[in-house]
Protein backbone atom coordinates (compact mmCIF):
# COMPACT_ATOMS: atom_id res chain seq x y z
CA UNK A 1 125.58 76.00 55.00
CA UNK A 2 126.39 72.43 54.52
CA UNK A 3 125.40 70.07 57.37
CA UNK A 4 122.68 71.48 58.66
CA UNK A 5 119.81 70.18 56.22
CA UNK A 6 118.35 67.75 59.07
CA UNK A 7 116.36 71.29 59.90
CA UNK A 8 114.41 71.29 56.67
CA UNK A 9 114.03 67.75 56.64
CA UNK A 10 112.93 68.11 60.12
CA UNK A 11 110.33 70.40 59.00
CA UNK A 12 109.31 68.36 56.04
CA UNK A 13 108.88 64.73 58.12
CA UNK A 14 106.88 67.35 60.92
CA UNK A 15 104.58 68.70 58.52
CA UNK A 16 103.79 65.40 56.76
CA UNK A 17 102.88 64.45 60.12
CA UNK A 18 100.36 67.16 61.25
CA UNK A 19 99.07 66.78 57.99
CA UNK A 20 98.05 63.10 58.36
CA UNK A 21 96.78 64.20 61.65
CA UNK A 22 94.74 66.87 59.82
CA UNK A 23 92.96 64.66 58.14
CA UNK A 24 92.35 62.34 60.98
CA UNK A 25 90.98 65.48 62.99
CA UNK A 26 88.49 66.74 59.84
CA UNK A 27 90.57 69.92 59.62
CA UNK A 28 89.66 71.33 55.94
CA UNK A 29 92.97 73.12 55.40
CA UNK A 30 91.09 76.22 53.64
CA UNK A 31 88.88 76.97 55.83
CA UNK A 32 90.22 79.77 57.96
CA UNK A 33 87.86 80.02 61.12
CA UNK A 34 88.27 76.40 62.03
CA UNK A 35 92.41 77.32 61.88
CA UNK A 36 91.99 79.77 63.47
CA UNK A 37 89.74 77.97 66.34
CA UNK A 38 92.69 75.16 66.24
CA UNK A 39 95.23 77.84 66.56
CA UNK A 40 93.56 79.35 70.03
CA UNK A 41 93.37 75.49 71.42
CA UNK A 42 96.71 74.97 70.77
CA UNK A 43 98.13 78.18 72.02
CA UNK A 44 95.78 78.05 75.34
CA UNK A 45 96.47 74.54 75.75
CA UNK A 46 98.39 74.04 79.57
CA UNK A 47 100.89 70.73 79.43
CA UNK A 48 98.00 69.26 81.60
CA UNK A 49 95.37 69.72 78.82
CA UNK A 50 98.01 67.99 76.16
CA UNK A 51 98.27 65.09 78.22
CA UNK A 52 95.02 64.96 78.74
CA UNK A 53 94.48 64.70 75.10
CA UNK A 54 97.08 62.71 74.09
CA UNK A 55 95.96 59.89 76.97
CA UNK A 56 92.45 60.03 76.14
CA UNK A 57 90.70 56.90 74.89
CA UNK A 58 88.84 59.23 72.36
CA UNK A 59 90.93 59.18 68.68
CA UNK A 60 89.46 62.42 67.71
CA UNK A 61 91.14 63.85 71.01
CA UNK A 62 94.15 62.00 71.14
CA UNK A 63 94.53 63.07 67.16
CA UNK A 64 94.40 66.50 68.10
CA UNK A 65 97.24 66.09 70.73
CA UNK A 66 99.09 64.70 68.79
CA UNK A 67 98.84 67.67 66.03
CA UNK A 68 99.40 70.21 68.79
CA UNK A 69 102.48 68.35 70.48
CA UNK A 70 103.68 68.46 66.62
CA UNK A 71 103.33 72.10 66.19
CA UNK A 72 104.98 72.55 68.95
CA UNK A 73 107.66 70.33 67.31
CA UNK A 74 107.78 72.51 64.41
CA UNK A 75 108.04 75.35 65.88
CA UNK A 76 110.73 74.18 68.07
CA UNK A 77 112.69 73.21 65.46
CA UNK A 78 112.17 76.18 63.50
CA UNK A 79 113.07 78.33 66.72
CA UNK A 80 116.68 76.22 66.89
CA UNK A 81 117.32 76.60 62.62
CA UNK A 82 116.72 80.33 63.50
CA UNK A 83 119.41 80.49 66.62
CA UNK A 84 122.32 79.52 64.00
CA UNK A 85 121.10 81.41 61.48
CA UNK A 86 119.08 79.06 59.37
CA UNK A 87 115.75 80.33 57.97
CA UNK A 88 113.97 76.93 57.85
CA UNK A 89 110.82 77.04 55.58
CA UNK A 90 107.73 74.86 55.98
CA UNK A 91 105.08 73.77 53.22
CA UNK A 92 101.71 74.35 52.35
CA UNK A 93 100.30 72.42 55.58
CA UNK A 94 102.67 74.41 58.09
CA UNK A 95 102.26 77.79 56.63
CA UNK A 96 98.23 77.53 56.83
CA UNK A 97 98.30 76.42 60.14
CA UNK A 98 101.47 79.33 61.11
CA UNK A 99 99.82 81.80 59.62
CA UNK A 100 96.60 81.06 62.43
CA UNK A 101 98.75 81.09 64.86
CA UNK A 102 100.00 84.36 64.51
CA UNK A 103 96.89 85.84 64.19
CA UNK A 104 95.50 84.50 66.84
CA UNK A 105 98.77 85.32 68.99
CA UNK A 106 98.35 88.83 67.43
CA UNK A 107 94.44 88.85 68.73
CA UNK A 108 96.15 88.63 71.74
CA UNK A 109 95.93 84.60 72.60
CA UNK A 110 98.93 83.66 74.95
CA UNK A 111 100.24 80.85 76.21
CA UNK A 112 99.32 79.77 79.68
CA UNK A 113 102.22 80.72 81.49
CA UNK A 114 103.63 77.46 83.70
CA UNK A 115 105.90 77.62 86.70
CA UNK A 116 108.27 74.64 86.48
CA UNK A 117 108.06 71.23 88.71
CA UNK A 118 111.89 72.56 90.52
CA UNK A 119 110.23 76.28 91.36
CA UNK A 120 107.44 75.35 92.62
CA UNK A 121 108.94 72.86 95.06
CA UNK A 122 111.71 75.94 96.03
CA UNK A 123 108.42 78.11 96.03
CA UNK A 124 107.10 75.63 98.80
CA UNK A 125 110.74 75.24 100.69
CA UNK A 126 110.32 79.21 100.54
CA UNK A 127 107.13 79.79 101.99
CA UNK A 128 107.13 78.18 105.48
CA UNK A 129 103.71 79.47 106.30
């Protein structure tokens, strides 16, 4: 399908980004557990926690928000390729870190689920008591 390449380039410029942030974190891409341990963080991670990361002072913690807000990039994008029918592939990097994800989402790690700034405020318009 012409036109729609920007997904795998996407993907590519992504992954070239959590891989840089890899590195800045200490990840050691073959070793599974630590993955794995990433993989749990990021999928328990609450949009408070990510900020919290990403504003802290610390680079080792603002490194790692930045290579969770990323996945979440990825997967984003990978979630919209899929909607029009594009399989979008990533690389070496992406598929490592995937493939922890899913197990840990298979070991039965959810994310936290949020209730939205607007329904919380109806929630509280609701509720007059």
């Amino acid at each position: 399908m012409a036109g729609f390449g920007h997904f795998d380039r996407t993907a590519d410029e992504i992954e070239h980004e959590i891989y840089k942030r890899g590195i800045g974190i200490g990840l050691d891409w073959e070793d599974q557990a630590q993955l794995r341990r990433l993989a749990h963080r990021a999928l328990s991670c609450t949009p408070e926690c990510m900020m919290k990361l990403l504003r802290s002072p610390i680079r080792h913690e603002k490194l790692t928000g930045e290579f969770l807000a990323l996945s979440e990039l990825m997967l984003d994008n990978m979630r919209q390729s899929a909607e029009i029918g594009i399989h979008t592939h990533g690389g070496p990097v992406w598929k490592a870190f995937g493939r922890a994800l899913y197990e840990e989402y298979e070991a039965g790690v959810r994310p936290p689920v949020t209730t939205p700034p607007d329904a919380r405020q109806e929630e509280s318009l609701a509720d007059p008591g």
